[in-house]
PDB file of N, CA and C in Angstrom:
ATOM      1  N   UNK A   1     -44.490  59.074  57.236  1.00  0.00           N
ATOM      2  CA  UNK A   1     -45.408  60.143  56.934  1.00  0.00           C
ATOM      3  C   UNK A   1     -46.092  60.660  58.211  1.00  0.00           C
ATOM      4  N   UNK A   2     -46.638  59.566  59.282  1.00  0.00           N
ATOM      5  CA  UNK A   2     -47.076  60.388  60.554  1.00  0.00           C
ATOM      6  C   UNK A   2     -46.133  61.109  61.401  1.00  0.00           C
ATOM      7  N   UNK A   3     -44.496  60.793  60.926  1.00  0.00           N
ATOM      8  CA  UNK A   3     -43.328  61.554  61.899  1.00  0.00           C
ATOM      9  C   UNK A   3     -43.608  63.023  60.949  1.00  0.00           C
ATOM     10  N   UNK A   4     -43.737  63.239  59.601  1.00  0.00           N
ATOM     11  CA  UNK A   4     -44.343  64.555  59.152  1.00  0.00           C
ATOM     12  C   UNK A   4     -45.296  64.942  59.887  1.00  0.00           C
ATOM     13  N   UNK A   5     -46.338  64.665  59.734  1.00  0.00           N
ATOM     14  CA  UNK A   5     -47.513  65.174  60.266  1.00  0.00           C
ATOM     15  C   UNK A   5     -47.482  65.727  62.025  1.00  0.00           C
ATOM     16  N   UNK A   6     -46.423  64.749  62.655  1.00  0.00           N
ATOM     17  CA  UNK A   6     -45.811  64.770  63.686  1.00  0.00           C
ATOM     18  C   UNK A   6     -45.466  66.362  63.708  1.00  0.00           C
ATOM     19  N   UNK A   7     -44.676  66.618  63.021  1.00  0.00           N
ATOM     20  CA  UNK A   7     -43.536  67.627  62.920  1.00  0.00           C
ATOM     21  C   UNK A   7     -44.464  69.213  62.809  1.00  0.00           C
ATOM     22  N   UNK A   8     -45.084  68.889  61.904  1.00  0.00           N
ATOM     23  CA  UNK A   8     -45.967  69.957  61.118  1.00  0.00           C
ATOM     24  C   UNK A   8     -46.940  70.551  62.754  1.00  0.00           C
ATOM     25  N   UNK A   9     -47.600  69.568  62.603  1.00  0.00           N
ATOM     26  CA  UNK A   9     -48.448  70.124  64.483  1.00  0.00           C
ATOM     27  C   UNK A   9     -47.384  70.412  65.107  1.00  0.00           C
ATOM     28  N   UNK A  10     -46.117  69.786  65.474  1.00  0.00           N
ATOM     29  CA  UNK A  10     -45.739  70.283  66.519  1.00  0.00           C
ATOM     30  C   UNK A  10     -45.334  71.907  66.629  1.00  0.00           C
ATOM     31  N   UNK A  11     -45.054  72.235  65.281  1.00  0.00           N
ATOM     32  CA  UNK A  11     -43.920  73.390  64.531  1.00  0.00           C
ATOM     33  C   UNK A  11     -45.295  74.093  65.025  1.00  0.00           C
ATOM     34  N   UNK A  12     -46.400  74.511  64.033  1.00  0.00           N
ATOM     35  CA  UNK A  12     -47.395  75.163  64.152  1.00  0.00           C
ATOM     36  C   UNK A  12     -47.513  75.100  65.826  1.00  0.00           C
ATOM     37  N   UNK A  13     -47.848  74.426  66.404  1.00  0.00           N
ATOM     38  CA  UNK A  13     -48.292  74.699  68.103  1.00  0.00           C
ATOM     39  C   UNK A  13     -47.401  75.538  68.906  1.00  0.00           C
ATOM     40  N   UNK A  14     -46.160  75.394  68.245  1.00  0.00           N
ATOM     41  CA  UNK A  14     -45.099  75.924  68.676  1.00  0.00           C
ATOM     42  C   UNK A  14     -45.043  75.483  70.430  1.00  0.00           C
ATOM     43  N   UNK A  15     -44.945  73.999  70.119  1.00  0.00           N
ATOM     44  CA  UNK A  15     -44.793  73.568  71.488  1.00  0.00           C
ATOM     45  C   UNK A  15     -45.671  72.964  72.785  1.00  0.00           C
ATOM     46  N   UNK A  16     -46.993  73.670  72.439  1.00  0.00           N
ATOM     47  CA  UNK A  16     -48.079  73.914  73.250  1.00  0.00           C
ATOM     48  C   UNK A  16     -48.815  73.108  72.807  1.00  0.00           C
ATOM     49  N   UNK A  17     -49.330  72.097  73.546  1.00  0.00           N
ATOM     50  CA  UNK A  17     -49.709  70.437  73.670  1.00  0.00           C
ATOM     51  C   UNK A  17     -51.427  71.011  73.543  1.00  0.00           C
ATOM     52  N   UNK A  18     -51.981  71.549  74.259  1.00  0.00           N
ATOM     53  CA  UNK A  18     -53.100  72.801  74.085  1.00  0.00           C
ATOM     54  C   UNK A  18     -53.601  72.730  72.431  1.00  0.00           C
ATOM     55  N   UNK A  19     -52.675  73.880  72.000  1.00  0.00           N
ATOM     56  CA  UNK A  19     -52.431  73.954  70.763  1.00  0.00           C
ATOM     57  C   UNK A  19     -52.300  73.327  69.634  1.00  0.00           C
ATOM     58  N   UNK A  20     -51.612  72.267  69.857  1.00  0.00           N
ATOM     59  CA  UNK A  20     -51.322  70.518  69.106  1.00  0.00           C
ATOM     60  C   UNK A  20     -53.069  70.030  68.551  1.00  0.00           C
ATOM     61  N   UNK A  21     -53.844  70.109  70.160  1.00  0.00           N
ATOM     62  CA  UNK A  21     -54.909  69.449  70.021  1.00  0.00           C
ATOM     63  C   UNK A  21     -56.341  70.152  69.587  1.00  0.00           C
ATOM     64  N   UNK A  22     -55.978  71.394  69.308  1.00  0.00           N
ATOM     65  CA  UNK A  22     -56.591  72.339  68.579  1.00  0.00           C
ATOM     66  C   UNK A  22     -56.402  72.186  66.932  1.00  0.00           C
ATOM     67  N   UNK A  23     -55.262  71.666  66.858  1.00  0.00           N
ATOM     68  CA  UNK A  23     -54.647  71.790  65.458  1.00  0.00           C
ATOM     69  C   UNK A  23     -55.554  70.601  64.921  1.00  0.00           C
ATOM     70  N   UNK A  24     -55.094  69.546  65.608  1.00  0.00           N
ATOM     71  CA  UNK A  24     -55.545  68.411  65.469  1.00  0.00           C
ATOM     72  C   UNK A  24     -56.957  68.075  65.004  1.00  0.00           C
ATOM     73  N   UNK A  25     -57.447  69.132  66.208  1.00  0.00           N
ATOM     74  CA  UNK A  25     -59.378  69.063  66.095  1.00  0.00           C
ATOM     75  C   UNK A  25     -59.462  69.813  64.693  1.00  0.00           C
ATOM     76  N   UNK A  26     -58.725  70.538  64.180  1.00  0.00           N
ATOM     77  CA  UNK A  26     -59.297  71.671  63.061  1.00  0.00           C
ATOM     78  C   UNK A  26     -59.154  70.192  62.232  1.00  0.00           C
ATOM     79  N   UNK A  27     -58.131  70.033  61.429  1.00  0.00           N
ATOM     80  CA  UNK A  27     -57.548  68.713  60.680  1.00  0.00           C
ATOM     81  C   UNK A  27     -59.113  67.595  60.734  1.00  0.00           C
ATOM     82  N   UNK A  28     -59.194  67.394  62.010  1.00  0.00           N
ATOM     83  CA  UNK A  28     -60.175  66.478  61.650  1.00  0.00           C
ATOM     84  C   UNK A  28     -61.742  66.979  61.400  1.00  0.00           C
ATOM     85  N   UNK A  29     -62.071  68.505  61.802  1.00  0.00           N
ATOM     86  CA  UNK A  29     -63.168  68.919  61.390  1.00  0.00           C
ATOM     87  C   UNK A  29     -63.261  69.347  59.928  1.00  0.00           C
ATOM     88  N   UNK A  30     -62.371  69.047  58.807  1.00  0.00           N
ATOM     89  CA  UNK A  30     -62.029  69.285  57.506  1.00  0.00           C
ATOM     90  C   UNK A  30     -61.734  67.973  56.711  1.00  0.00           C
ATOM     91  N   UNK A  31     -62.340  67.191  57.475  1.00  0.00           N
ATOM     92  CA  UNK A  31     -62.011  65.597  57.283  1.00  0.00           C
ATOM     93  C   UNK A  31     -60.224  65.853  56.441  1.00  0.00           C
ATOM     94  N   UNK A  32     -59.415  66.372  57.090  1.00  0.00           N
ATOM     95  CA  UNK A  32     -58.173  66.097  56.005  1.00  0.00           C
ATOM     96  C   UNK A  32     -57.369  64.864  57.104  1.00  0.00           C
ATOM     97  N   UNK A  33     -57.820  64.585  58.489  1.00  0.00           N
ATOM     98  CA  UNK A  33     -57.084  63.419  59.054  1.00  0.00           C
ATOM     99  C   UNK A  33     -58.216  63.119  59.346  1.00  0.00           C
ATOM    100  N   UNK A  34     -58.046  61.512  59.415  1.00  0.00           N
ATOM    101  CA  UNK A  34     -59.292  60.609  59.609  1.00  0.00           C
ATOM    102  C   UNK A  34     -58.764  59.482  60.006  1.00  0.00           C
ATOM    103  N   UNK A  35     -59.255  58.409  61.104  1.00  0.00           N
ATOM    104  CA  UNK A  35     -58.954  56.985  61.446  1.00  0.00           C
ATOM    105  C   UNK A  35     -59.841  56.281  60.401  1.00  0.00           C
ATOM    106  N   UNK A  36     -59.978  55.336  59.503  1.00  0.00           N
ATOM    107  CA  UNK A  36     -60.547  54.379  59.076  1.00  0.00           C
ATOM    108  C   UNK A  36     -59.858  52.934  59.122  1.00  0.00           C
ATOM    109  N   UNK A  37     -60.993  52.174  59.679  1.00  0.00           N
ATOM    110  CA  UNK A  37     -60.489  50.886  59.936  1.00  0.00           C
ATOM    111  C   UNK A  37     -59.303  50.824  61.027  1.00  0.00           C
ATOM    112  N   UNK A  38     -58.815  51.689  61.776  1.00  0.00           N
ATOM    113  CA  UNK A  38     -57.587  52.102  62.730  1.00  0.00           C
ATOM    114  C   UNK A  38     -56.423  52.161  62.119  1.00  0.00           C
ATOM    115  N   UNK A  39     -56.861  53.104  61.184  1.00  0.00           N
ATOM    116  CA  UNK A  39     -55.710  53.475  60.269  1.00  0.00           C
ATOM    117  C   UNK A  39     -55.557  55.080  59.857  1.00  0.00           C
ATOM    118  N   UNK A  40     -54.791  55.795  60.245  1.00  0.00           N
ATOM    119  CA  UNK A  40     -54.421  56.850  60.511  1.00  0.00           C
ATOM    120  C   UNK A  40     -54.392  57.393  58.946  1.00  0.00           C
ATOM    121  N   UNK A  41     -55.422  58.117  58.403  1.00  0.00           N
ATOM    122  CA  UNK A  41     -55.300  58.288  56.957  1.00  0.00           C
ATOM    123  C   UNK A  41     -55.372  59.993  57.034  1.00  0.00           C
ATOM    124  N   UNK A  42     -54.457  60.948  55.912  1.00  0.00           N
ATOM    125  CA  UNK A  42     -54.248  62.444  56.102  1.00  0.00           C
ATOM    126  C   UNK A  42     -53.397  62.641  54.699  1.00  0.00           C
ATOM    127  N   UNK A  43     -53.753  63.123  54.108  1.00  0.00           N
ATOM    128  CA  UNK A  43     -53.354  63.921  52.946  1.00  0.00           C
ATOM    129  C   UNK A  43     -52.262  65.231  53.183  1.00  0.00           C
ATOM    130  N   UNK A  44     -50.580  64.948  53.323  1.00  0.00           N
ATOM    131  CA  UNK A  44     -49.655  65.673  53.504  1.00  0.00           C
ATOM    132  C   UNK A  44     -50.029  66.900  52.735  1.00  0.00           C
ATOM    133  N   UNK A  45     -50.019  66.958  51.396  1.00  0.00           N
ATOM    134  CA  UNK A  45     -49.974  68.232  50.553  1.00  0.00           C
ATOM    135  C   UNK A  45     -50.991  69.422  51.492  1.00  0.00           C
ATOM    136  N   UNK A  46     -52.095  68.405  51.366  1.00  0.00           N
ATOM    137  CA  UNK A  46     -53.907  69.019  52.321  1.00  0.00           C
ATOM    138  C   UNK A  46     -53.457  69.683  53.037  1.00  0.00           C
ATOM    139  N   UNK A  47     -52.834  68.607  54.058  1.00  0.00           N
ATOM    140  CA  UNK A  47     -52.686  68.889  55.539  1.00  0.00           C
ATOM    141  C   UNK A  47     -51.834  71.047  55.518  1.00  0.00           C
ATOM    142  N   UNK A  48     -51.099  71.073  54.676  1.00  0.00           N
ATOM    143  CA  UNK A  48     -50.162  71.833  55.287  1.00  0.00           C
ATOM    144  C   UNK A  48     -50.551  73.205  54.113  1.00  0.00           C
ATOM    145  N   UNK A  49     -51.927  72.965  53.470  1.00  0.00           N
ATOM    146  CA  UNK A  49     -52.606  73.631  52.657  1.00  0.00           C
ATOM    147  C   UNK A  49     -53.933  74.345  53.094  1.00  0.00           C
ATOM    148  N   UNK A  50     -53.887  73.342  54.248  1.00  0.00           N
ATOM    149  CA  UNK A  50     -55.505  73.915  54.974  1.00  0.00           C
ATOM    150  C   UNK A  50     -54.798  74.635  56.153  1.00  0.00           C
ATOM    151  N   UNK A  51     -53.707  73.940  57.189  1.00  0.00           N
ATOM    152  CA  UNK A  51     -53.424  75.317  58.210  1.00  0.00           C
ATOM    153  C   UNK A  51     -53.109  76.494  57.569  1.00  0.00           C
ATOM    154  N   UNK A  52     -53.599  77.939  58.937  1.00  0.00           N
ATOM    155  CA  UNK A  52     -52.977  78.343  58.501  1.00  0.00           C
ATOM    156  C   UNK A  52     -51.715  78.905  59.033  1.00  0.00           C
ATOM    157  N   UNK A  53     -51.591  79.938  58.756  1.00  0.00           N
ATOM    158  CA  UNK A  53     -49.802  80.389  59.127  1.00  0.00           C
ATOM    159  C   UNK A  53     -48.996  80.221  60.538  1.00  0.00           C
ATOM    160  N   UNK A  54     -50.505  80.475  61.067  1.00  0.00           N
ATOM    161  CA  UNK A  54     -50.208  80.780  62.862  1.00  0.00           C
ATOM    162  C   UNK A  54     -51.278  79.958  63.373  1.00  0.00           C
ATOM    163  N   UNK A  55     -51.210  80.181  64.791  1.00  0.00           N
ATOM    164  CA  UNK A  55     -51.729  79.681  65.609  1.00  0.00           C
ATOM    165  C   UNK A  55     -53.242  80.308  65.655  1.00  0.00           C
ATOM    166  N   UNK A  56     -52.577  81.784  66.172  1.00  0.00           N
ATOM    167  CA  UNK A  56     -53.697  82.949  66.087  1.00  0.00           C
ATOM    168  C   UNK A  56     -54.430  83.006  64.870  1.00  0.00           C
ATOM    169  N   UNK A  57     -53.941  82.644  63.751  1.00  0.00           N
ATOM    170  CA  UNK A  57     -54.888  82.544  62.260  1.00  0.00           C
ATOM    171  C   UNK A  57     -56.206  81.662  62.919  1.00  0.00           C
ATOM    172  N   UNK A  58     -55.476  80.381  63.204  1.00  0.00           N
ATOM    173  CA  UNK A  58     -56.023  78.918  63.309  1.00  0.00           C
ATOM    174  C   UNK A  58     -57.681  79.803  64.389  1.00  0.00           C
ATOM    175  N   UNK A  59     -57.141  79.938  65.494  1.00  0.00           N
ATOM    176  CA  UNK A  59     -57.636  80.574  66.479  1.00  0.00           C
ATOM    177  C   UNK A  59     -59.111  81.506  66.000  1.00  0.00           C
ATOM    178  N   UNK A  60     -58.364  82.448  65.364  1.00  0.00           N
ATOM    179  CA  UNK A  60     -59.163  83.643  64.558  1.00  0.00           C
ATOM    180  C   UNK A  60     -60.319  83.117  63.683  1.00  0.00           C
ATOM    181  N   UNK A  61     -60.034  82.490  62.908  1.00  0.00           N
ATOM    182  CA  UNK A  61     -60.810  81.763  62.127  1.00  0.00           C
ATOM    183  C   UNK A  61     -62.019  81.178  62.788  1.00  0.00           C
ATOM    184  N   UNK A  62     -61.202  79.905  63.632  1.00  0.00           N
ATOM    185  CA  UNK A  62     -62.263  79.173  64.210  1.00  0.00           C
ATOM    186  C   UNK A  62     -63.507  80.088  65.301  1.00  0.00           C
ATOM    187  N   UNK A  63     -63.167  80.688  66.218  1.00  0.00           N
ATOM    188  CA  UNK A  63     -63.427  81.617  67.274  1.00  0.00           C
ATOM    189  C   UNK A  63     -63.854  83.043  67.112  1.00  0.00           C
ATOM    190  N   UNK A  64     -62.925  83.456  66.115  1.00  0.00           N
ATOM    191  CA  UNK A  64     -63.224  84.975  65.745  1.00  0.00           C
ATOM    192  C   UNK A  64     -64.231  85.418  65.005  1.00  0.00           C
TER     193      UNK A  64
END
């Protein structure tokens, strides 16, 4: 399930490691990924329900 979650940031960043960790920060400011106990916990369906389409969405949203 984290090689999904893997996949999903990477696709959305479209590459851009930058971008990845933007994604990342949104995800965890929506509590939909969370460490508890050092355990990597994220709701797949969530996850790919809360980005959005693009980068620039992601961007827009947060910034715009």
């Amino acid at each position: 399930m984290v090689q999904t979650l893997a996949r999903i940031v990477t696709e959305k960043a479209d590459g851009n490691a930058l971008f990845a960790e933007e994604i990342v920060s949104f995800l965890v400011e929506r509590n939909v990924l969370r460490v508890r106990d050092g355990v990597l916990e994220f709701d797949i369906g969530k996850t790919t329900t809360v980005l959005p389409a693009s980068i620039q969405l992601l961007l827009t949203g947060r910034f715009g």
